[in-house]
N, C-alpha and C. Protein backbone atom coordinates (compact mmCIF):
# COMPACT_ATOMS: atom_id res chain seq x y z
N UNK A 1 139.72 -68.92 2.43
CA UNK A 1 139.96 -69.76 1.28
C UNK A 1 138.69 -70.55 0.97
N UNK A 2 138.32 -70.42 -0.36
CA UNK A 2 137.10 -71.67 -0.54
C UNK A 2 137.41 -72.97 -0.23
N UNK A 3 136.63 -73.78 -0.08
CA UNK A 3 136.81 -74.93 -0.35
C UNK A 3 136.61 -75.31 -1.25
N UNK A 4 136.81 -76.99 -1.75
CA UNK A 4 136.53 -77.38 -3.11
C UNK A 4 135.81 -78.42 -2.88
N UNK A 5 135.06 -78.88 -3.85
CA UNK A 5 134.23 -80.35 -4.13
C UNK A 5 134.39 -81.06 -4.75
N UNK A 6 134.02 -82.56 -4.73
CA UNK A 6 134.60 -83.77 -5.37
C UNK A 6 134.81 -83.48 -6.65
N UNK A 7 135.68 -84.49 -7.61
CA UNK A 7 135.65 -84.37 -9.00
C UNK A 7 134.41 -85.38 -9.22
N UNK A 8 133.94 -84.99 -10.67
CA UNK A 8 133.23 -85.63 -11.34
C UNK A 8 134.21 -86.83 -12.41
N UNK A 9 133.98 -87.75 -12.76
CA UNK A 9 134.42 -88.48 -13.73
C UNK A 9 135.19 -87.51 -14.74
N UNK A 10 134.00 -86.56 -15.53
CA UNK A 10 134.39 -85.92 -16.44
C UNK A 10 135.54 -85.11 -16.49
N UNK A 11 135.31 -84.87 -15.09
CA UNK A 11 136.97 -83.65 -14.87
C UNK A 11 138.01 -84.66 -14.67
N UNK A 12 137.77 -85.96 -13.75
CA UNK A 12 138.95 -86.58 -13.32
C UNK A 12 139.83 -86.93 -14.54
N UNK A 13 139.08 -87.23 -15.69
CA UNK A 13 139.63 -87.63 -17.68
C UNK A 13 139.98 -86.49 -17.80
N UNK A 14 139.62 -84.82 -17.99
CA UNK A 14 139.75 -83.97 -18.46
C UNK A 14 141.65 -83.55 -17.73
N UNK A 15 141.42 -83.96 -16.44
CA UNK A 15 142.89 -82.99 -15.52
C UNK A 15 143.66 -84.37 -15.77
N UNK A 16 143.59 -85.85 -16.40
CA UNK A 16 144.42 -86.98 -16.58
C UNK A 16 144.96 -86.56 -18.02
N UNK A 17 143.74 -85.90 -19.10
CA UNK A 17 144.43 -85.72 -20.09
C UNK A 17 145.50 -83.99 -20.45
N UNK A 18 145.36 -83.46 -19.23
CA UNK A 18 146.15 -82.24 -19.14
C UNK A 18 147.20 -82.94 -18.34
N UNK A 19 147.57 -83.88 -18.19
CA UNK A 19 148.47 -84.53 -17.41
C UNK A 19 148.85 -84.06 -15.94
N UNK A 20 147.85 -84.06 -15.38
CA UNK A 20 147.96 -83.84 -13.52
C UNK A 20 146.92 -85.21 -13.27
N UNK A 21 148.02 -85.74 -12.19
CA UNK A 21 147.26 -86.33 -10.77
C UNK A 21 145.69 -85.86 -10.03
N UNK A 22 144.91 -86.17 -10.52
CA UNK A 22 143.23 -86.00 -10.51
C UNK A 22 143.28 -85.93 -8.98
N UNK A 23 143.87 -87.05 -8.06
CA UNK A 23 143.51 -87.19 -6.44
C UNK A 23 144.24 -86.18 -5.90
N UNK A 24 145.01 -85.34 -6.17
CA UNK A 24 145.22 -84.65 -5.74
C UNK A 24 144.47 -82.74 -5.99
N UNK A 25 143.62 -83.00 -6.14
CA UNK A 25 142.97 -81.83 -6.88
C UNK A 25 141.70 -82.02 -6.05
N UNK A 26 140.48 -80.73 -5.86
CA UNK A 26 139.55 -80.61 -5.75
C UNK A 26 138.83 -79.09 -6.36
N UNK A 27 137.75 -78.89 -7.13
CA UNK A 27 137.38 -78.28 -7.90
C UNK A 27 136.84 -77.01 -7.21
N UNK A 28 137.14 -75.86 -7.24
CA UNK A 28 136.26 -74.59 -6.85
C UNK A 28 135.75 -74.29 -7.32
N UNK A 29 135.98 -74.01 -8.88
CA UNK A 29 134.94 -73.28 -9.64
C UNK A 29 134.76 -74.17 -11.04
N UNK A 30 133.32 -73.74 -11.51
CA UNK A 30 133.35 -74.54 -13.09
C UNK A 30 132.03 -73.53 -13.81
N UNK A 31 133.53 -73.35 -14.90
CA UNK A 31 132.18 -72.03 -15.84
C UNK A 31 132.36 -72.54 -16.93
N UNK A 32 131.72 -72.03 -18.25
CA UNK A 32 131.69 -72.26 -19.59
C UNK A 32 133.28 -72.61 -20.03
N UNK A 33 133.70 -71.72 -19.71
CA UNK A 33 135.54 -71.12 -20.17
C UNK A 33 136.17 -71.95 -19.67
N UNK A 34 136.28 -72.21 -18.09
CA UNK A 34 137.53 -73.02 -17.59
C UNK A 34 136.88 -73.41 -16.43
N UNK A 35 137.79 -74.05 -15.84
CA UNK A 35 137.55 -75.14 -14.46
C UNK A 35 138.84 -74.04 -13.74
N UNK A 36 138.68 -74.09 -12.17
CA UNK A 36 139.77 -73.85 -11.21
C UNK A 36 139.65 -75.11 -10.14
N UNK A 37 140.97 -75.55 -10.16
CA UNK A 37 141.04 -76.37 -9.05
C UNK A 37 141.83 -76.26 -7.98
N UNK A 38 141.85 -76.81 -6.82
CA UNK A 38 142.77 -76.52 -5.73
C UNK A 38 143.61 -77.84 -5.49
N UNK A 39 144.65 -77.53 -5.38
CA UNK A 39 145.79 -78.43 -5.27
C UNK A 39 145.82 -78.70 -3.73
N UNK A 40 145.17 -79.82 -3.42
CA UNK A 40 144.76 -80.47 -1.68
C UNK A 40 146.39 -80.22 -0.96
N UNK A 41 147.51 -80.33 -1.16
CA UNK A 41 148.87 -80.38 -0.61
C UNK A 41 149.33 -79.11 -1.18
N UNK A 42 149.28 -78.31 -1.66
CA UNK A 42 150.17 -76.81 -1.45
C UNK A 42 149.30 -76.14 -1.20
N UNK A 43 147.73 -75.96 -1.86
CA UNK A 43 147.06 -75.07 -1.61
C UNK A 43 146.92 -74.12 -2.54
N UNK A 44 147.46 -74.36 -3.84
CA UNK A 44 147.86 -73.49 -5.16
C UNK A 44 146.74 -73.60 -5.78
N UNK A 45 146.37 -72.46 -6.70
CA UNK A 45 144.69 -73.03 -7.57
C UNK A 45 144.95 -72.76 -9.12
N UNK A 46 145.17 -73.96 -9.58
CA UNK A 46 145.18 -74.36 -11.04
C UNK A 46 144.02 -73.90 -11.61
N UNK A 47 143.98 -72.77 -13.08
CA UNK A 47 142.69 -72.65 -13.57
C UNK A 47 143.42 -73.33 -15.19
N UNK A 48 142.36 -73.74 -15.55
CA UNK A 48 142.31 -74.90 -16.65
C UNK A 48 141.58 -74.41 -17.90
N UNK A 49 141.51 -73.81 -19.05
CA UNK A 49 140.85 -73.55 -19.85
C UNK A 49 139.93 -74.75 -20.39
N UNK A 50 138.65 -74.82 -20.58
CA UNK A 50 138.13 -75.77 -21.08
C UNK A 50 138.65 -76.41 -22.79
């Protein structure tokens, strides 16, 4: 499994205004298109269209 890395500000506003809990998230991937994040307590990976 990857790991993930801190949020930035920008994402923590971006996943508040998609309405998820930011602290619970950490970021794997970030491309033009979308963000994927990992959900720290299930382990599920949210991908996010930009």
């Amino acid at each position: 499994m990857k790991h993930g890395r801190r949020l930035t500000m920008e994402e923590k506003k971006f996943l508040a205004k998609q309405g998820y809990e930011a602290k619970n998230f950490l970021r794997i991937k970030k491309t033009a298109e979308y963000y994927e994040f990992l959900e720290v307590y299930s382990g599920k990976i949210l991908t996010v269209r930009r």
